[in-house]
Protein backbone atom coordinates (compact mmCIF):
# COMPACT_ATOMS: atom_id res chain seq x y z
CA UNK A 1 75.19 109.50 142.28
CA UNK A 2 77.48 109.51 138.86
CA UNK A 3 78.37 105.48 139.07
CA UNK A 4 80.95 104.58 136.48
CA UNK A 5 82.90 101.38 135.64
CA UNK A 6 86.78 101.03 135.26
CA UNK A 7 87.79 98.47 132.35
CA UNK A 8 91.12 97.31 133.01
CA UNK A 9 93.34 97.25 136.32
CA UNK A 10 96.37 97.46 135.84
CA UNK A 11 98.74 100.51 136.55
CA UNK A 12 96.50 103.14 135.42
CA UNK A 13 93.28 101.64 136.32
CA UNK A 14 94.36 100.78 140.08
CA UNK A 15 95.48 104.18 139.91
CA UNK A 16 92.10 105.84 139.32
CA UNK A 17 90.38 104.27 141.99
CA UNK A 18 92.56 105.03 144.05
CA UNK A 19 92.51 108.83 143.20
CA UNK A 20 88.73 108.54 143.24
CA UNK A 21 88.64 106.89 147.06
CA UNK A 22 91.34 108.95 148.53
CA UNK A 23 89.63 112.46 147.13
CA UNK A 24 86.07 111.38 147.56
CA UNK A 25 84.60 113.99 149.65
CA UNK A 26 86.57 116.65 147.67
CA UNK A 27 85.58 115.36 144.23
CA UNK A 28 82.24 115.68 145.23
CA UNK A 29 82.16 118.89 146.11
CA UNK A 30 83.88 119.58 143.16
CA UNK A 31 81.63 118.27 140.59
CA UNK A 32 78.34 118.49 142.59
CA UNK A 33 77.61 114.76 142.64
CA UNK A 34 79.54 111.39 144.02
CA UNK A 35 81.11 109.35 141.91
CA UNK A 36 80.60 105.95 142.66
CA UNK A 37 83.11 103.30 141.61
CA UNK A 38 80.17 100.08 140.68
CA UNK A 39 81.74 98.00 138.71
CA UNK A 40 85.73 96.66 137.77
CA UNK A 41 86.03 94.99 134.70
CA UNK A 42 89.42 92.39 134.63
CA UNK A 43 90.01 89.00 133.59
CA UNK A 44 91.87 88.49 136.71
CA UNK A 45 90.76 88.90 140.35
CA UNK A 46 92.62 91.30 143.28
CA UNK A 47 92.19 89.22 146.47
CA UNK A 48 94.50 91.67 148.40
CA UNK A 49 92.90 95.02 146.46
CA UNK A 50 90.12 97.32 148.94
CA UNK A 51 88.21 96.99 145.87
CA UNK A 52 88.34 93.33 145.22
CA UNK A 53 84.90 93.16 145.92
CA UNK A 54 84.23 95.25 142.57
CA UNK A 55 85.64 93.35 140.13
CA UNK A 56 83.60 90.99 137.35
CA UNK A 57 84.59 89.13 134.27
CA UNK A 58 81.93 90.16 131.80
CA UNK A 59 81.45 93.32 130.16
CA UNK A 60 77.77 92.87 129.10
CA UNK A 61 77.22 93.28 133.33
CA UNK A 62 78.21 96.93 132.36
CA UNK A 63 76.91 97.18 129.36
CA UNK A 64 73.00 96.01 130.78
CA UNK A 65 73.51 98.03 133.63
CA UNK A 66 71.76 101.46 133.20
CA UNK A 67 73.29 102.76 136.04
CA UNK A 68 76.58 103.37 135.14
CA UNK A 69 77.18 106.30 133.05
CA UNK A 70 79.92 106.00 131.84
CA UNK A 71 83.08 103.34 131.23
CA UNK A 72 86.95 104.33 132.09
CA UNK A 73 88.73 102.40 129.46
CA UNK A 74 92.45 101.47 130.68
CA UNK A 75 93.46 97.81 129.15
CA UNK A 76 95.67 99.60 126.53
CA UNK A 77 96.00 98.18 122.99
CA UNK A 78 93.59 98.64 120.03
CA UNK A 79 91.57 95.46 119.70
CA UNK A 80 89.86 94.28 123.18
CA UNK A 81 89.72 98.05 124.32
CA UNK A 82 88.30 98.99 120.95
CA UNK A 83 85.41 96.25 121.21
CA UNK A 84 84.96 97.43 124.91
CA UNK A 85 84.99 100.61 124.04
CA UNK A 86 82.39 100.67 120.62
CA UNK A 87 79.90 98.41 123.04
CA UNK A 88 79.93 101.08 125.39
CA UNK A 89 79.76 104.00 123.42
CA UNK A 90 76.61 102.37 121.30
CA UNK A 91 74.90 101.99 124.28
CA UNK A 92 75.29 105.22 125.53
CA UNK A 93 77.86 105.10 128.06
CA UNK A 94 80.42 107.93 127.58
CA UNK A 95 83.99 106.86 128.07
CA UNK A 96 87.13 108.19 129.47
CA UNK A 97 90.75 106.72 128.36
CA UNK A 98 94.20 107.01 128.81
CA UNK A 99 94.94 104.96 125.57
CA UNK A 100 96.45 107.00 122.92
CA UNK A 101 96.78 103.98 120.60
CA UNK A 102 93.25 103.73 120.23
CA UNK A 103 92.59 107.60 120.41
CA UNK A 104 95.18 107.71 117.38
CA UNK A 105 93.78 105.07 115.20
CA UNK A 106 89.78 105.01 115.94
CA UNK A 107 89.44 108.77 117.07
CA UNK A 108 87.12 109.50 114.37
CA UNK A 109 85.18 106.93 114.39
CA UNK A 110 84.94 106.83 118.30
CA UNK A 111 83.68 110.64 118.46
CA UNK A 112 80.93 109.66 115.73
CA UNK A 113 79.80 107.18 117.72
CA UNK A 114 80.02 108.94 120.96
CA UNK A 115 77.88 111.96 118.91
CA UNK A 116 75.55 109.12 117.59
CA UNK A 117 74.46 108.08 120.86
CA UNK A 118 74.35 111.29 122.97
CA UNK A 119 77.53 110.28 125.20
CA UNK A 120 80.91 111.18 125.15
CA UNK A 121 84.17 109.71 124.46
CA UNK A 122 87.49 111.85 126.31
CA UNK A 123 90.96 111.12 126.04
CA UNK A 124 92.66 114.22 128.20
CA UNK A 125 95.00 111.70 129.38
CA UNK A 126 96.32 109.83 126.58
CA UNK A 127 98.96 112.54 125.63
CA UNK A 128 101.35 114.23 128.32
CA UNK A 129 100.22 111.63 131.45
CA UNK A 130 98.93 114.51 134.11
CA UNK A 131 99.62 117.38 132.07
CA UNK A 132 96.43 119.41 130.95
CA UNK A 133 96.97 119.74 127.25
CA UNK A 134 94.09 118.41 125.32
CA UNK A 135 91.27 120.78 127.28
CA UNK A 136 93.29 123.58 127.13
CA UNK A 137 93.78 123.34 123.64
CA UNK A 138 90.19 122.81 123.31
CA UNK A 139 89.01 125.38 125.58
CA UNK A 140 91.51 127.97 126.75
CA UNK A 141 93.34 128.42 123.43
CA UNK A 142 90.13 127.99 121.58
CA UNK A 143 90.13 131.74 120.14
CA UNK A 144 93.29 130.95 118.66
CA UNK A 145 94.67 129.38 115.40
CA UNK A 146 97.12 126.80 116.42
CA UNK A 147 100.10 127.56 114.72
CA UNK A 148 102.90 125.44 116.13
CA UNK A 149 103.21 122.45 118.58
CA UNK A 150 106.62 121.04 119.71
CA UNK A 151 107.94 119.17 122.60
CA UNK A 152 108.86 115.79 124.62
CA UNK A 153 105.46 113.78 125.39
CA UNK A 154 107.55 110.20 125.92
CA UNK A 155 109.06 110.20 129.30
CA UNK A 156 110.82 106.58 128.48
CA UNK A 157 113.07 108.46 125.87
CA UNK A 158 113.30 111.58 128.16
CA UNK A 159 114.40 109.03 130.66
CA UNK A 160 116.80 107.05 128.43
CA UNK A 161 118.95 109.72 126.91
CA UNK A 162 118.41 112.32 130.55
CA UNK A 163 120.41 108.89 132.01
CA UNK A 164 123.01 108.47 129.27
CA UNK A 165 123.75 112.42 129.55
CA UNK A 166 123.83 112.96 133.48
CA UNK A 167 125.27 109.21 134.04
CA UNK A 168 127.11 108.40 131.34
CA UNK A 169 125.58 105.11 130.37
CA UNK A 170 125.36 103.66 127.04
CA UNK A 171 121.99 103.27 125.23
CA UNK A 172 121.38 99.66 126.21
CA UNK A 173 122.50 100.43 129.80
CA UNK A 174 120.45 103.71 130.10
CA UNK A 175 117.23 101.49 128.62
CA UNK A 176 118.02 98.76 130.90
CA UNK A 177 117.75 101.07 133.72
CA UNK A 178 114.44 102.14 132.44
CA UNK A 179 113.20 99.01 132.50
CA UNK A 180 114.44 98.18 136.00
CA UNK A 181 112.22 101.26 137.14
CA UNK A 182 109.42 100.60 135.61
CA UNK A 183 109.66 103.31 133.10
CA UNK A 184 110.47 101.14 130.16
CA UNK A 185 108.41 97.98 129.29
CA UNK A 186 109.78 94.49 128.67
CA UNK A 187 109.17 95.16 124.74
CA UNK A 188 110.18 99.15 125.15
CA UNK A 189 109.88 99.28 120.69
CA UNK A 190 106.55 101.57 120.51
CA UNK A 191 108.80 104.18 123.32
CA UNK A 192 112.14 103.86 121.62
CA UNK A 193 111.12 103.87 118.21
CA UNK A 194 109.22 106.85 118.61
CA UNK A 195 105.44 105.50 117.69
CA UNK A 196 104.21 106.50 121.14
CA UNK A 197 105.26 110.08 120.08
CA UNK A 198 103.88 109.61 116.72
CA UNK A 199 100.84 108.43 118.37
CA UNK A 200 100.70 111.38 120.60
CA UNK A 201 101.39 113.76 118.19
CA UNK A 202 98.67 112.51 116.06
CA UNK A 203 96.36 113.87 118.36
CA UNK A 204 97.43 116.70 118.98
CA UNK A 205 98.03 117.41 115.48
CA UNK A 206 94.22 116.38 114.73
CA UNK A 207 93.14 118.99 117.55
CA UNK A 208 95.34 121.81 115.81
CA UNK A 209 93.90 121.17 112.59
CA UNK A 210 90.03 121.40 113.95
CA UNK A 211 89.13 118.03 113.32
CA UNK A 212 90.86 117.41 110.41
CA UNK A 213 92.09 113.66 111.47
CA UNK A 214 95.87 113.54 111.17
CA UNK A 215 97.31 109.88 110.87
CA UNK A 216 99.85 108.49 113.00
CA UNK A 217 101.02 106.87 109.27
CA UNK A 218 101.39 110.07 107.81
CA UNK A 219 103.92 111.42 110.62
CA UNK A 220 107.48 110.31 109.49
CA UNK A 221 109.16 109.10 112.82
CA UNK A 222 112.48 108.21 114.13
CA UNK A 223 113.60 107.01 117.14
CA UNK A 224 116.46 106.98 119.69
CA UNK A 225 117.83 103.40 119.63
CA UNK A 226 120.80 104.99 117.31
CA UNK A 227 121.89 107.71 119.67
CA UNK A 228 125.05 106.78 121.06
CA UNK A 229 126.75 108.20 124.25
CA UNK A 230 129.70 109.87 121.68
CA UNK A 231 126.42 111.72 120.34
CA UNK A 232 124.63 112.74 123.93
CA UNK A 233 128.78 113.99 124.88
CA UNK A 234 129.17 115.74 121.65
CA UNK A 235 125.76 117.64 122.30
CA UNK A 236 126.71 118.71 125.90
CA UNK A 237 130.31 119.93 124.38
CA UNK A 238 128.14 122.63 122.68
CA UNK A 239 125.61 123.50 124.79
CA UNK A 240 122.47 121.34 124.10
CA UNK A 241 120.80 117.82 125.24
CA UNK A 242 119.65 115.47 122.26
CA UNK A 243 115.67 115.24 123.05
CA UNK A 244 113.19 113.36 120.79
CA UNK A 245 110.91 115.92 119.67
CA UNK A 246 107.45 115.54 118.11
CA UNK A 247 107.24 118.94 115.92
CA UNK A 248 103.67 119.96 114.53
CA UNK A 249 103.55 123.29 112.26
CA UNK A 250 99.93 124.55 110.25
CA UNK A 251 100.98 125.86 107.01
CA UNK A 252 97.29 127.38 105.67
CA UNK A 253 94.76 124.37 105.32
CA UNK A 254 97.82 121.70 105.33
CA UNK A 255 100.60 121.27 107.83
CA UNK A 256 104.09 119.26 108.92
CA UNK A 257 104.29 116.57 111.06
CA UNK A 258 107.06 114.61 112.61
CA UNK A 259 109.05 112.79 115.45
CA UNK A 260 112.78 113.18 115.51
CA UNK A 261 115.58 113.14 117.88
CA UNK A 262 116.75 116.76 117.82
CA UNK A 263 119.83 118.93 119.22
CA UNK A 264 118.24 120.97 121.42
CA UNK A 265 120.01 124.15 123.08
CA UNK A 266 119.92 123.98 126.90
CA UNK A 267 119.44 128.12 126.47
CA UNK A 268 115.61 126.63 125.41
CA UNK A 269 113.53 125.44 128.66
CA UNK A 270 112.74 122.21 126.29
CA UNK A 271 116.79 121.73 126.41
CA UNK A 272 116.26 121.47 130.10
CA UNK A 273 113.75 118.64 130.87
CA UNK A 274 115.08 115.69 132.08
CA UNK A 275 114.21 111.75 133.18
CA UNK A 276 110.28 111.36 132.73
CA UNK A 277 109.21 114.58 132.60
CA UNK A 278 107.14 116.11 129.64
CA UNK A 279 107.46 119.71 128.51
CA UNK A 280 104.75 120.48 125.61
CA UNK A 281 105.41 124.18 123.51
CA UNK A 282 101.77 125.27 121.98
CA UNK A 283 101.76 128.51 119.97
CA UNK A 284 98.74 130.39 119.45
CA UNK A 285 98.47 133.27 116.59
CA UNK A 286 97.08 135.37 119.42
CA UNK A 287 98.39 134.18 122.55
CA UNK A 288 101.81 133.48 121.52
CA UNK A 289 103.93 130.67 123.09
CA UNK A 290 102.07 128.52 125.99
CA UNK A 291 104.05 125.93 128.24
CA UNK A 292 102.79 122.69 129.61
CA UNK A 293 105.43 120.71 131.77
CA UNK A 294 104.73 117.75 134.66
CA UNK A 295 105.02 114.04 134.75
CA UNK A 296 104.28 112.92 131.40
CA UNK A 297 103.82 109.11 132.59
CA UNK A 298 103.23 107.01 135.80
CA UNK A 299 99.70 105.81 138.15
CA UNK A 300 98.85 108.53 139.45
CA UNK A 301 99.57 111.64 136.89
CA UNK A 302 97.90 109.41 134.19
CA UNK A 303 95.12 108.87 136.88
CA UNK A 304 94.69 112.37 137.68
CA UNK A 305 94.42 113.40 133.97
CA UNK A 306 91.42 110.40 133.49
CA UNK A 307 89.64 111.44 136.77
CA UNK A 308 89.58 115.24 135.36
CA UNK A 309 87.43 113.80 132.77
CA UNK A 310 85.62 111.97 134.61
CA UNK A 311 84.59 115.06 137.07
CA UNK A 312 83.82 116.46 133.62
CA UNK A 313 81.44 114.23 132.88
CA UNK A 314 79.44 113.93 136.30
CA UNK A 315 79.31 117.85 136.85
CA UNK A 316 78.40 118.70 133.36
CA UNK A 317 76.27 115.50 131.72
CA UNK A 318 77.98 114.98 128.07
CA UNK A 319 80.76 116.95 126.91
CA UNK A 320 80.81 118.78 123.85
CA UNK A 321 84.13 120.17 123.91
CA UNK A 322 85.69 117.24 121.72
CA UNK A 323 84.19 117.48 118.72
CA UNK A 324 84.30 114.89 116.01
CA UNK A 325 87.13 114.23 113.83
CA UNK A 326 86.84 114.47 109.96
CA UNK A 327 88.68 112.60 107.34
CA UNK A 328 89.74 114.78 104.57
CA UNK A 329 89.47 113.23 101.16
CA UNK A 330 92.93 114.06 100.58
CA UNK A 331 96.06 114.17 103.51
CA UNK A 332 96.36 117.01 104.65
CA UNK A 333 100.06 116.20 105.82
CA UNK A 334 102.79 117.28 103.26
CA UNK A 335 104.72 114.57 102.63
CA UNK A 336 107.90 114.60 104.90
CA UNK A 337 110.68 114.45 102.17
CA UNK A 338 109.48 117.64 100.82
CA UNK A 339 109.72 119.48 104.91
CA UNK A 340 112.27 121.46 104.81
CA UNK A 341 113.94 121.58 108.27
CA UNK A 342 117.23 122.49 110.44
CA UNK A 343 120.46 120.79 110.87
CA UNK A 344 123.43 120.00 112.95
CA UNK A 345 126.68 118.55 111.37
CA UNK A 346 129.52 117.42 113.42
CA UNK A 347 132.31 115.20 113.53
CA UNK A 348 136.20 115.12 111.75
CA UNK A 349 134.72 116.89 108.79
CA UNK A 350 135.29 117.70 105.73
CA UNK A 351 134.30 121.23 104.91
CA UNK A 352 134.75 121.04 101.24
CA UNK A 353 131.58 119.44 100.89
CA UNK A 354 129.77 122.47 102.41
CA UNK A 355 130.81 124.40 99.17
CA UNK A 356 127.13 125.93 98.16
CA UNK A 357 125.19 126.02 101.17
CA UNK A 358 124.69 128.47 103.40
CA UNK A 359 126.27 127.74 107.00
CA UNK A 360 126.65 128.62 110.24
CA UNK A 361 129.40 127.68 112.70
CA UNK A 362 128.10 126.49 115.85
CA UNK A 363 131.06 125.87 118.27
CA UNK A 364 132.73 122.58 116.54
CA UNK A 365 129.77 122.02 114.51
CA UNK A 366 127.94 123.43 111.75
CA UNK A 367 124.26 124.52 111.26
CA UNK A 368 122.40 124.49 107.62
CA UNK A 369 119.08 125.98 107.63
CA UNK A 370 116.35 124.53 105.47
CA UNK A 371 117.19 121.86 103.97
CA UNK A 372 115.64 118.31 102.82
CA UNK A 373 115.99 115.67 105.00
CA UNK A 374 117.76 113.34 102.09
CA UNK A 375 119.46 116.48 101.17
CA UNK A 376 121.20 116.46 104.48
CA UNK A 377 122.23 112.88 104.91
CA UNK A 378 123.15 112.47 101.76
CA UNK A 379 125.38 115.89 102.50
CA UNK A 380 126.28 114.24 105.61
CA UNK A 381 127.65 110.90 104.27
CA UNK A 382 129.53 113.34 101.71
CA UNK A 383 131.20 114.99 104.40
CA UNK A 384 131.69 112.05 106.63
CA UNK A 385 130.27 113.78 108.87
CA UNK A 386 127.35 112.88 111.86
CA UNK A 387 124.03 115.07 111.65
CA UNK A 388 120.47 115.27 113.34
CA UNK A 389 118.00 117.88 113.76
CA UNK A 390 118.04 121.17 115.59
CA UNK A 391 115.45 122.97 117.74
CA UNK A 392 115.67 126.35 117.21
């Protein structure tokens, strides 16, 4: 019997017990053993919950216990989790999260620790909700140089500007929505702002660069609380959906970084993803262009993702497949004002101040290629024109 611990009940921890109870028998034929839920870890109690009977107050019940194998960390946040999370792992306990904050921040000193003390520490859920992206990047794609990573990993955004395009809302109508379904939190800053992204991206950045740890600091990020419904209607008029876009590209032993709002062609399956889905775009130097797409948020795809890794862990004893994360004495991250990038100008123009650069008409709009970010606004403000990025 694999007995584990769940720290944390809320959406995503309710969520993985109840994944693990509802597929018990088939889990365990799966993995070879049963996973017993022993122990839930919450300083409030569930009187109504099946599994009210689970849940304690004190970690050091789990932490004594050398029963329990390993710790499913789902409080969220980077400072009780983190404690939680550094007890566990120093006592041998692998764990399994969903939280990309802490992934982002502590990663490499999580996985040294995890190495340190012959456990594990997975995060296969803390990017893309139920989509499998961090194993197979790991694993499937592992005979390949990762050359390129782009796509939508918030579905709050996704949500947000799907609503605004298909409904016609404005931004604060479209968020309030969000919020009234759950999708957006009270505070909805780290989604709208783009940090979750950056956070995201972070990680998968890290994973494309073997190891070599990747910053959520050092990825320049903007959100989408300044797209307004002229924008999202201007972008339909020509054939593409804004999207925000986290954008990874290795460039020999350094590579770009960043999470921007983007024109994206609806001829591009990306262009096409709507309300909170994720669609992910890996490419390989062997294997070309991969595509991972599914419910980037929400109980039970985030559940799913954490009990894969969990399975993981029961059938196989201690993963090696994540392997730690190095800091590089120097970044490794070229500085975002010297990226050069594409994009979109639009608006009652004037084309004088085009003079010099090399253009291309795109319906009632006009494309630069590779150009400085500065370069372009400031050539924007010349022009009085609007501009953003563009997927190509």
């Amino acid at each position: 019997m694999y007995n584990i611990a769940i720290l944390g009940f809320g959406v995503v921890g309710c969520g993985t017990a109840e994944v693990l109870a509802a597929n018990r028998e088939s889990i365990k034929n799966k993995c070879g053993d049963e996973i017993n839920l022993k122990y839930i870890l919450d300083i409030r109690d569930f009187p109504d919950s099946p599994f009210a009977d689970l849940v304690i107050h004190d970690i050091d019940t789990i932490i004594n216990d050398p029963n329990v194998k390993c710790c499913v960390e789902t409080i969220g946040g980077a400072r009780i989790a983190y404690e939680f999370t550094k007890k566990a792992l120093s006592s041998g306990k692998s764990v399994v999260t969903s939280n990309k904050e802490l992934v982002s921040t502590k990663g490499p000193e999580l996985l040294k620790l995890a190495r340190e003390n012959n456990c594990s520490y997975l995060f296969e859920a803390s990017v893309g909700g139920g989509i499998p992206i961090i194993r197979p990047l790991y694993r499937c794609l592992a005979a390949n140089n990762i050359l390129k990573i782009c796509g939508i990993v918030n579905g709050t955004t996704n949500y947000i500007l799907s609503s605004m395009k298909n409904k016609g809302l404005s931004y604060d109508e479209a968020l309030s929505r969000a919020q009234v379904n759950g999708f957006a939190e009270a505070d909805p800053t780290a989604d709208v702002e783009g940090i979750d992204a950056q956070r995201k991206l972070s990680i998968l950045s890290t994973i494309a660069m073997n190891g070599v740890y990747v910053s959520p600091e050092e990825i320049m990020t903007r959100g989408v609380s300044d797209v307004t419904l002229d924008d999202i209607n201007f972008a339909d008029s020509v054939g593409c959906q804004i999207k925000l876009i986290a954008f990874f590209k290795k460039l020999g032993d350094k590579c770009t970084a960043y999470v921007m709002p983007h024109f994206v062609p609806r001829t591009k399956i990306i262009g096409n993803v709507d309300d909170v889905y994720n669609c992910v775009s890996v490419e390989g130097d062997f294997v070309g262009e991969t595509l991972f797409y599914g419910q980037g948020a929400g109980s039970s795809a985030t559940a799913s993702a954490v009990c894969g890794d969990i399975i993981e862990l029961a059938a196989c004893g201690n993963s090696e497949f994540v392997h730690p994360w190095d800091i590089a004495p120097e970044s490794i991250v070229i500085p975002y004002d010297e990226v050069k990038c594409d994009f979109i100008f639009w608006g009652d123009m004037d084309a004088s101040a085009f003079e010099g650069f090399e253009t291309e008409s795109y319906d009632k709009a006009v494309i630069i290629r590779k150009i400085r970010d500065n370069e372009a606004r400031a050539l924007a403000d010349k022009a009085n024109a609007q501009v953003m990025h563009f997927l190509r």
